[in-house]
Protein backbone atom coordinates (compact mmCIF):
# COMPACT_ATOMS: atom_id res chain seq x y z
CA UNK A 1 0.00 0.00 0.00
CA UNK A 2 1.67 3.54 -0.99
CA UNK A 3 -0.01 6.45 0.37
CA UNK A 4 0.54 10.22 0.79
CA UNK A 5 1.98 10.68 4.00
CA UNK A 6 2.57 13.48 6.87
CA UNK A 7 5.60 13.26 9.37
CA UNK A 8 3.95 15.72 12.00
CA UNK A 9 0.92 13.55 12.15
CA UNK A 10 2.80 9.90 12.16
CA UNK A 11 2.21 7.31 14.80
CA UNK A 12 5.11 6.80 17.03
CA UNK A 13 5.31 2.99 15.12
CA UNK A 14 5.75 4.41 11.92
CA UNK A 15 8.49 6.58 12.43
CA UNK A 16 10.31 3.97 14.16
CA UNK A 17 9.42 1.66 11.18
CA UNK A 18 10.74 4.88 8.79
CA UNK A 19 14.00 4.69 10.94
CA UNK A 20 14.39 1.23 10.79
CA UNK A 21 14.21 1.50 7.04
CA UNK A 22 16.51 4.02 6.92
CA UNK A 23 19.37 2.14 9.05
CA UNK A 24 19.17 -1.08 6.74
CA UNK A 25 19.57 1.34 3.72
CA UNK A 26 22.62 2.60 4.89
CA UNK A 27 23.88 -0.46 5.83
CA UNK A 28 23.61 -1.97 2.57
CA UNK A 29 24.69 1.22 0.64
CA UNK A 30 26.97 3.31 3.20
CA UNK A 31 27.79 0.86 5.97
CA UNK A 32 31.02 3.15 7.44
CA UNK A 33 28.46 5.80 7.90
CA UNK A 34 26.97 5.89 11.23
CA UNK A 35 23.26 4.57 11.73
CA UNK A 36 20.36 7.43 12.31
CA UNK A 37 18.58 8.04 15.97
CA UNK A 38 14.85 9.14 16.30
CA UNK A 39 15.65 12.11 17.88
CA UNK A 40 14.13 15.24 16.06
CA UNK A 41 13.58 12.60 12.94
CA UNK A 42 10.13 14.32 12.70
CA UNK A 43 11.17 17.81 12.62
CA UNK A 44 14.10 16.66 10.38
CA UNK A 45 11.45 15.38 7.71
CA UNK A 46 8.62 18.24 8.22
CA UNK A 47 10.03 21.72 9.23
CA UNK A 48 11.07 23.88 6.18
CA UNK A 49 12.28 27.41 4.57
CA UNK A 50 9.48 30.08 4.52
CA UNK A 51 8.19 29.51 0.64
CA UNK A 52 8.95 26.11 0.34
CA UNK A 53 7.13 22.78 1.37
CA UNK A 54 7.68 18.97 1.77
CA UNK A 55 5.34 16.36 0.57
CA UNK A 56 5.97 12.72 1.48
CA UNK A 57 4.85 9.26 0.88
CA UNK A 58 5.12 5.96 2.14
CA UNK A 59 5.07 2.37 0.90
CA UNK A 60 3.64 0.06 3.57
CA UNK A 61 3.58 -3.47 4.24
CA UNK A 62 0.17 -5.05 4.35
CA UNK A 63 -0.72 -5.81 7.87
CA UNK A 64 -2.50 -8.36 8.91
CA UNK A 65 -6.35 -9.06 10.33
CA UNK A 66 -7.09 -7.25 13.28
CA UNK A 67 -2.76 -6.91 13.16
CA UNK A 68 -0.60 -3.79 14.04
CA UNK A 69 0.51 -1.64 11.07
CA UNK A 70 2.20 -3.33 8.52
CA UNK A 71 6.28 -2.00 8.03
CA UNK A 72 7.42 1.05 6.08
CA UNK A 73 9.28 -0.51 3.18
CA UNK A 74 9.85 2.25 1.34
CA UNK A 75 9.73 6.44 1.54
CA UNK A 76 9.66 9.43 -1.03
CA UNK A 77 9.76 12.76 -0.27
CA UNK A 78 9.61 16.13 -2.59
CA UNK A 79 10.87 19.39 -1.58
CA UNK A 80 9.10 22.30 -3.71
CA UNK A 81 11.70 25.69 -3.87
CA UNK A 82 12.45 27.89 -6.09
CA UNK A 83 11.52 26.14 -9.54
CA UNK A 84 12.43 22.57 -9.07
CA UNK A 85 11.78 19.82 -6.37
CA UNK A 86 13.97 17.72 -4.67
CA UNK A 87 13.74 13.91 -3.71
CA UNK A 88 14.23 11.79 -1.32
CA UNK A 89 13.68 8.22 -1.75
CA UNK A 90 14.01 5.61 0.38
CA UNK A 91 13.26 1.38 -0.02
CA UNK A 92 14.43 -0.99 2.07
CA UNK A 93 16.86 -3.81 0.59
CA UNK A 94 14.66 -6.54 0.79
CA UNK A 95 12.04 -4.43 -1.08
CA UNK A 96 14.17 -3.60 -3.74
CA UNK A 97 13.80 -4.60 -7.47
CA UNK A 98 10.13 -4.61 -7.43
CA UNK A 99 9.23 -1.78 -8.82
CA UNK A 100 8.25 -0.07 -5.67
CA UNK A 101 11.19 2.42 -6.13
CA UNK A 102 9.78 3.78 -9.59
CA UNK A 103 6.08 3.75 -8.13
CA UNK A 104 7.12 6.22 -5.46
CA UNK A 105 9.17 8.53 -7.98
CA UNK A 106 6.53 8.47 -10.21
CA UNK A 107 4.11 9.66 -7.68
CA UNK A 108 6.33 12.32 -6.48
CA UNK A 109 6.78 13.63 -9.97
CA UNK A 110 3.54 13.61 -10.91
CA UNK A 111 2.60 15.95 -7.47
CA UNK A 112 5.92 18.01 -8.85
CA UNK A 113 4.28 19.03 -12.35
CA UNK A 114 1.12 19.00 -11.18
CA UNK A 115 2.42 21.98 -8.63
CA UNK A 116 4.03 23.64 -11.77
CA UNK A 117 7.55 22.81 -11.26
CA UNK A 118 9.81 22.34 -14.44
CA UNK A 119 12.19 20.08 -13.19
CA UNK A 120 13.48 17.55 -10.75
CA UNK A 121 16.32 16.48 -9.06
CA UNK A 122 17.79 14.36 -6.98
CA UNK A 123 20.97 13.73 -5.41
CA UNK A 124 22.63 10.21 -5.58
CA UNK A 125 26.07 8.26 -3.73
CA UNK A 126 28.64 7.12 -5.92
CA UNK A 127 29.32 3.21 -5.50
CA UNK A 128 25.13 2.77 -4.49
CA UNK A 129 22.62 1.10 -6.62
CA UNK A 130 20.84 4.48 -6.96
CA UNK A 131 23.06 5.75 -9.78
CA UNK A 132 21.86 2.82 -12.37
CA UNK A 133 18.11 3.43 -10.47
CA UNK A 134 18.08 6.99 -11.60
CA UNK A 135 19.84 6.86 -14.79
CA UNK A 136 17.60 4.05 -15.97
CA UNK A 137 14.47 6.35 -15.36
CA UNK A 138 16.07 8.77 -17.55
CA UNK A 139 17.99 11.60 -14.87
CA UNK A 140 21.12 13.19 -16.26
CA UNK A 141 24.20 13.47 -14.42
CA UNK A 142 24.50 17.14 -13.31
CA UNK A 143 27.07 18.40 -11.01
CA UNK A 144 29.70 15.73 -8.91
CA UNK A 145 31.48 16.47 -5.60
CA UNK A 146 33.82 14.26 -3.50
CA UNK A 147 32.80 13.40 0.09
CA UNK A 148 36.12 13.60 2.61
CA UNK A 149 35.68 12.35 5.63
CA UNK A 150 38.07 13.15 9.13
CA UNK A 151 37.99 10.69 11.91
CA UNK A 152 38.67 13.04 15.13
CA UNK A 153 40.63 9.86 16.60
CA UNK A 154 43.21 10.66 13.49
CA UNK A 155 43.84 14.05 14.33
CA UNK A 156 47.11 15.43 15.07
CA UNK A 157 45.78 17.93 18.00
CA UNK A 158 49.16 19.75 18.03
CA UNK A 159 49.52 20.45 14.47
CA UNK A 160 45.71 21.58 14.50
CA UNK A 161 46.34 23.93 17.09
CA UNK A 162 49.00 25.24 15.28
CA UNK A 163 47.22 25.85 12.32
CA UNK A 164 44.31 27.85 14.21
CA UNK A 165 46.89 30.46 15.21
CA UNK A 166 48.57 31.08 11.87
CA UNK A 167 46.27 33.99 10.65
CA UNK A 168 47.71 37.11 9.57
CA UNK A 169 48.27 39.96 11.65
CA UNK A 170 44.86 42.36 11.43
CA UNK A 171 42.27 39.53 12.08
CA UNK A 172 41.00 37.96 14.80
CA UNK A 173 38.16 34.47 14.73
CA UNK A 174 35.11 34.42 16.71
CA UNK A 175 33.15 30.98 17.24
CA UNK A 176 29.62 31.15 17.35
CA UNK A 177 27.64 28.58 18.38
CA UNK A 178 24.15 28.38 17.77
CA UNK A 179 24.46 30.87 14.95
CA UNK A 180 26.06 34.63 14.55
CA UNK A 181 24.98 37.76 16.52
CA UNK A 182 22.71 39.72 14.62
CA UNK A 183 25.66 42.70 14.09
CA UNK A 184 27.35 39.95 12.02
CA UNK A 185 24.09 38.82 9.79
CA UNK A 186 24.79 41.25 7.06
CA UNK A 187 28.62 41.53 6.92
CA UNK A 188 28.01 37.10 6.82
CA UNK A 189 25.44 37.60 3.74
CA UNK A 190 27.86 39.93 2.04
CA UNK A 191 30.96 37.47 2.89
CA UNK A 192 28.75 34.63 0.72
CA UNK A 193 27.31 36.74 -1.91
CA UNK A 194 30.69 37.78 -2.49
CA UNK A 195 31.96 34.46 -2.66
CA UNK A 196 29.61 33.78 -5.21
CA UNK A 197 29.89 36.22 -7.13
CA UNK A 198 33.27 35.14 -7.95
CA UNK A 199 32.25 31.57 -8.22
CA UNK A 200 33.74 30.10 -5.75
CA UNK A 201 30.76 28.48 -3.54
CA UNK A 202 30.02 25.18 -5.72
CA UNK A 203 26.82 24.51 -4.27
CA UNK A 204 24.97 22.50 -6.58
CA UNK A 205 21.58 23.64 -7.23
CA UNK A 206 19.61 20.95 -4.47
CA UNK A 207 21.64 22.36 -1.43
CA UNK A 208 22.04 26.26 -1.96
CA UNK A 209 23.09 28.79 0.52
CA UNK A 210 21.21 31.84 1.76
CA UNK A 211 23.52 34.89 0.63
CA UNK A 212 20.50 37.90 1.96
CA UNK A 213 20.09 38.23 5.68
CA UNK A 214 17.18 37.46 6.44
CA UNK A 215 17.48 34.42 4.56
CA UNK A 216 20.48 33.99 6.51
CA UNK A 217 18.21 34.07 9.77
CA UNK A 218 15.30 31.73 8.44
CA UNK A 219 18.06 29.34 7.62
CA UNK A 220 19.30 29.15 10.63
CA UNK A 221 15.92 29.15 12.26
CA UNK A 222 15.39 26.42 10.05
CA UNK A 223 18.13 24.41 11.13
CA UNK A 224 17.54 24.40 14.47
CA UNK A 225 13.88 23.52 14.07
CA UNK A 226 15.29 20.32 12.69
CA UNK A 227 17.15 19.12 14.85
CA UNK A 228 20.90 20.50 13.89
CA UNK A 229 23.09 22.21 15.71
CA UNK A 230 25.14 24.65 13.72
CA UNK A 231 28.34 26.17 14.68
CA UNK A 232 30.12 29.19 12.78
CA UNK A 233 33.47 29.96 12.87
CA UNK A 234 34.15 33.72 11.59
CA UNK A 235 37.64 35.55 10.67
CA UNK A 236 36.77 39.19 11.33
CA UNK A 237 38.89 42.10 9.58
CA UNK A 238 40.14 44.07 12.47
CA UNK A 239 39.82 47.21 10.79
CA UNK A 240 36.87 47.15 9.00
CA UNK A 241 34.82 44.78 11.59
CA UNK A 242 33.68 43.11 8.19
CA UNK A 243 33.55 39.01 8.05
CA UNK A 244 36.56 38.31 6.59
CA UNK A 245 36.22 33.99 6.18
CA UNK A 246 33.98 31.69 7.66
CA UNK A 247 32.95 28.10 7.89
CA UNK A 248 30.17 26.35 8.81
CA UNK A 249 29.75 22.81 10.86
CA UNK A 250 26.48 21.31 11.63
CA UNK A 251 25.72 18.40 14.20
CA UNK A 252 22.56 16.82 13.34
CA UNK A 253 20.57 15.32 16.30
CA UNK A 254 19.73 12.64 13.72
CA UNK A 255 23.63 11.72 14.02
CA UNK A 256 25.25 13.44 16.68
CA UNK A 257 28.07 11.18 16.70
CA UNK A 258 29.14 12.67 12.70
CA UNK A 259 29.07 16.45 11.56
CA UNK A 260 28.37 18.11 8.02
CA UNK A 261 30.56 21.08 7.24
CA UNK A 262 28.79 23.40 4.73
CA UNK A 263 30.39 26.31 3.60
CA UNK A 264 34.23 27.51 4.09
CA UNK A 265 34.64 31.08 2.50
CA UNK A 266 37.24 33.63 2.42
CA UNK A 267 36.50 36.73 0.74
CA UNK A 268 38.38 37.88 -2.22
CA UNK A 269 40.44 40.39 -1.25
CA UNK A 270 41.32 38.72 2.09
CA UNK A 271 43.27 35.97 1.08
CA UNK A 272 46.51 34.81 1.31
CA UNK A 273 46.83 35.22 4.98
CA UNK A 274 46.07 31.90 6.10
CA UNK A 275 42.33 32.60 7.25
CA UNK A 276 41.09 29.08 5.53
CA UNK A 277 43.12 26.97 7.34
CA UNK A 278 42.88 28.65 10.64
CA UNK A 279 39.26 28.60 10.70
CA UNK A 280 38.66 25.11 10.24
CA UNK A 281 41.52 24.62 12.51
CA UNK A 282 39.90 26.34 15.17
CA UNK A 283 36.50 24.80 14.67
CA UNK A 284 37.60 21.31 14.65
CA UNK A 285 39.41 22.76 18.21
CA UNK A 286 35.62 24.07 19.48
CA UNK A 287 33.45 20.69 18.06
CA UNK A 288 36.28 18.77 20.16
CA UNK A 289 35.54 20.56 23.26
CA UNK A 290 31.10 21.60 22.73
CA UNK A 291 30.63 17.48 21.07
CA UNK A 292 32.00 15.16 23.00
CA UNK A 293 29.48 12.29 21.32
CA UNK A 294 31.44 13.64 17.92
CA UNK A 295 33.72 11.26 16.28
CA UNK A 296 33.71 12.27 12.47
CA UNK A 297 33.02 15.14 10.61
CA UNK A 298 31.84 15.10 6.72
CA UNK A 299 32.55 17.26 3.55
CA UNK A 300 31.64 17.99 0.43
CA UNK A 301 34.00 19.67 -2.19
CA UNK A 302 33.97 20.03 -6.21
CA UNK A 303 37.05 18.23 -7.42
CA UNK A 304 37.94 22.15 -8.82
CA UNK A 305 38.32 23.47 -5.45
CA UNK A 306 41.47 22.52 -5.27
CA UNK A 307 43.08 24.88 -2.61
CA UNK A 308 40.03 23.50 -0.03
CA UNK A 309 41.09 20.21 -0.97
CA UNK A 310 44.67 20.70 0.24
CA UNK A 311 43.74 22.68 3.21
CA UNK A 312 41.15 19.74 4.27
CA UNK A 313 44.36 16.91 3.49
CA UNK A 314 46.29 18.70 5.68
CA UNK A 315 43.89 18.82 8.37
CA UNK A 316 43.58 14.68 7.99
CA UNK A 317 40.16 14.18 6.20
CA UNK A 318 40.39 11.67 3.47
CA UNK A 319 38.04 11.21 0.29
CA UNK A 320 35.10 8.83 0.84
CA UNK A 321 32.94 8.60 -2.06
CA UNK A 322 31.73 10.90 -5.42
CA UNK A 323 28.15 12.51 -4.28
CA UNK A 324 26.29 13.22 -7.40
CA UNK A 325 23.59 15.52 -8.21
CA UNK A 326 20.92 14.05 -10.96
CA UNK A 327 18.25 16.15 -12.89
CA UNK A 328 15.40 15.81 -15.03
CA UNK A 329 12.20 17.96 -16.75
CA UNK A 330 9.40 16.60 -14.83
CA UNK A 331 7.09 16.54 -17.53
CA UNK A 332 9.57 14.33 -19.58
CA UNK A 333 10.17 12.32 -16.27
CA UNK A 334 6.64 11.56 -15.74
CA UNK A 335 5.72 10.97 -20.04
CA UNK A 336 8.05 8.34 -19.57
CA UNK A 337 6.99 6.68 -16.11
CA UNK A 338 2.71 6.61 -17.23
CA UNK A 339 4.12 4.98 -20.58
CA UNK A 340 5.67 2.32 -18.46
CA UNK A 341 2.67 1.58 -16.08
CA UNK A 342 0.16 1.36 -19.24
């Protein structure tokens, strides 16, 4: 049975049986990444962005007479911004080559061009069975980043400390955790716009950054509503007061026990002083000391970006996987999925 399906209304036994789905997926597919808790697993799936929205549905076991619930074999979600939607699609291993996988992206497809959406996307781990899943429904490969992943056991504490003092003279960092003080929102929104201006933030278009204030502040917002943690890490121009660098880490409730790092940035005209290195220095120094459950953190970096890929060697993280992003028009996407069911 597939059915639409609302995270803020689900029974306590079906988000267990989502979870449960979820952990045997990544241990078939990513079995060195750590397994998901329930904690904040319902925000995680429901809270969003102000003008976008999530719609989700679930494949479900038939249960029997009189019987609990039947199990959650398989899960699709689509998030609506900006002009394209996003999936999510989950089905457990032993559900796997049945079809139900196509059923639920054909349903979430649909709801996408019914909404008016031109195209959909998706993003997909290099080495899984997802890649031939998508391409085989007709997605195009669109952007590819390498995963890197630093085991905090690895790290050379010394060295890192080291590295978190060797800014040039006429800046100073400032952690933040939780999320900046408002008399740093707008100097952080220029620090990113600027960034991309020069096209240096490789974001992909299914995970982009907020580069306007108050888009800054919903984002954050946001992320807390879900469940993660962020912590900001700023290099601040001593004579301006203008944010010079930053980088983001956040710790997901979901998986306390392994970090995401989103954005490192150092602003045009303030580099060559060392700011990129001593900022993630320094926040791998603060995450040591705020998460003590914290044993890895994750990145993501286009294979381009090759001066962030040095700086990350040298603080110890090693590449993991490719992490693709796929696209396709929806209404091509869905001409071709009806033809199939006829």
């Amino acid at each position: 049975m597939v059915r639409e399906w609302d995270p803020r209304t689900a029974s306590s036994a079906e988000m267990a049986s989502l979870l449960a789905t979820l952990n045997a997926v990544l241990a078939a597919d990513l079995p060195d990444d750590p397994p998901w808790r329930e904690t904040s697993l319902r925000e995680y799936l429901s809270e969003v962005m102000p003008g976008e929205r999530r719609i989700s549905w679930v494949a479900q076991a038939e249960a029997a007479v009189d019987g609990p619930p039947g199990a959650i074999l398989g899960h699709v979600q689509v998030l609506l911004l900006g002009d394209i939607g996003v999936l999510e699609v989950l089905v457990h291993p032993d559900a796997r080559r049945t079809g139900l996988g196509r059923t639920l992206v054909q349903l979430a497809a649909r709801r996408t061009y019914q909404e008016g959406f031109q195209s959909v996307g998706v993003e997909v781990v290099g080495g899984t069975p997802a890649m031939a899943f998508f391409e085989a429904l007709g997605f195009g490969r669109d952007y590819v980043e390498t995963r890197s992943v630093l085991r905090l056991a690895t790290v050379d504490w010394t060295a890192v400390g080291a590295m978190a003092t060797g800014i040039g003279t006429g800046y100073r960092i400032e952690f933040c955790p939780g999320g900046p003080p408002d008399d740093l929102i707008e100097s952080y929104a220029r620090a990113k716009a600027d960034s991309r201006d020069v096209g240096d933030v490789g974001d992909g278009e299914l995970r982009p950054s907020s580069y306007d204030p108050q888009r800054l502040r919903d984002s954050l917002d946001c992320l807390h509503r879900r469940g993660m943690k962020p912590y900001i890490v700023f290099a601040i121009h001593e004579r301006t007061g203008e944010v010079a660098g930053l980088t983001e880490v956040v710790v997901p409730a979901q998986h306390p026990t392994r970090a995401d790092q989103y954005d490192t940035i150092v602003v045009p005209e303030h580099r060559g002083y060392g700011i990129d290195r001593a900022i993630k220095a320094r926040m791998l120094l603060e995450l040591r000391a705020a998460e003590p459950e914290l044993t890895e953190v994750q990145t993501w970096n286009a294979l381009a970006n090759e001066a962030m890929l040095a700086v990350n060697a040298e603080l110890g993280y090693r590449p993991d996987r490719q992490w693709c992003e796929y696209g396709a028009d929806v209404a091509e996407l869905v001409h071709r999925l009806d033809a199939r069911t006829r």
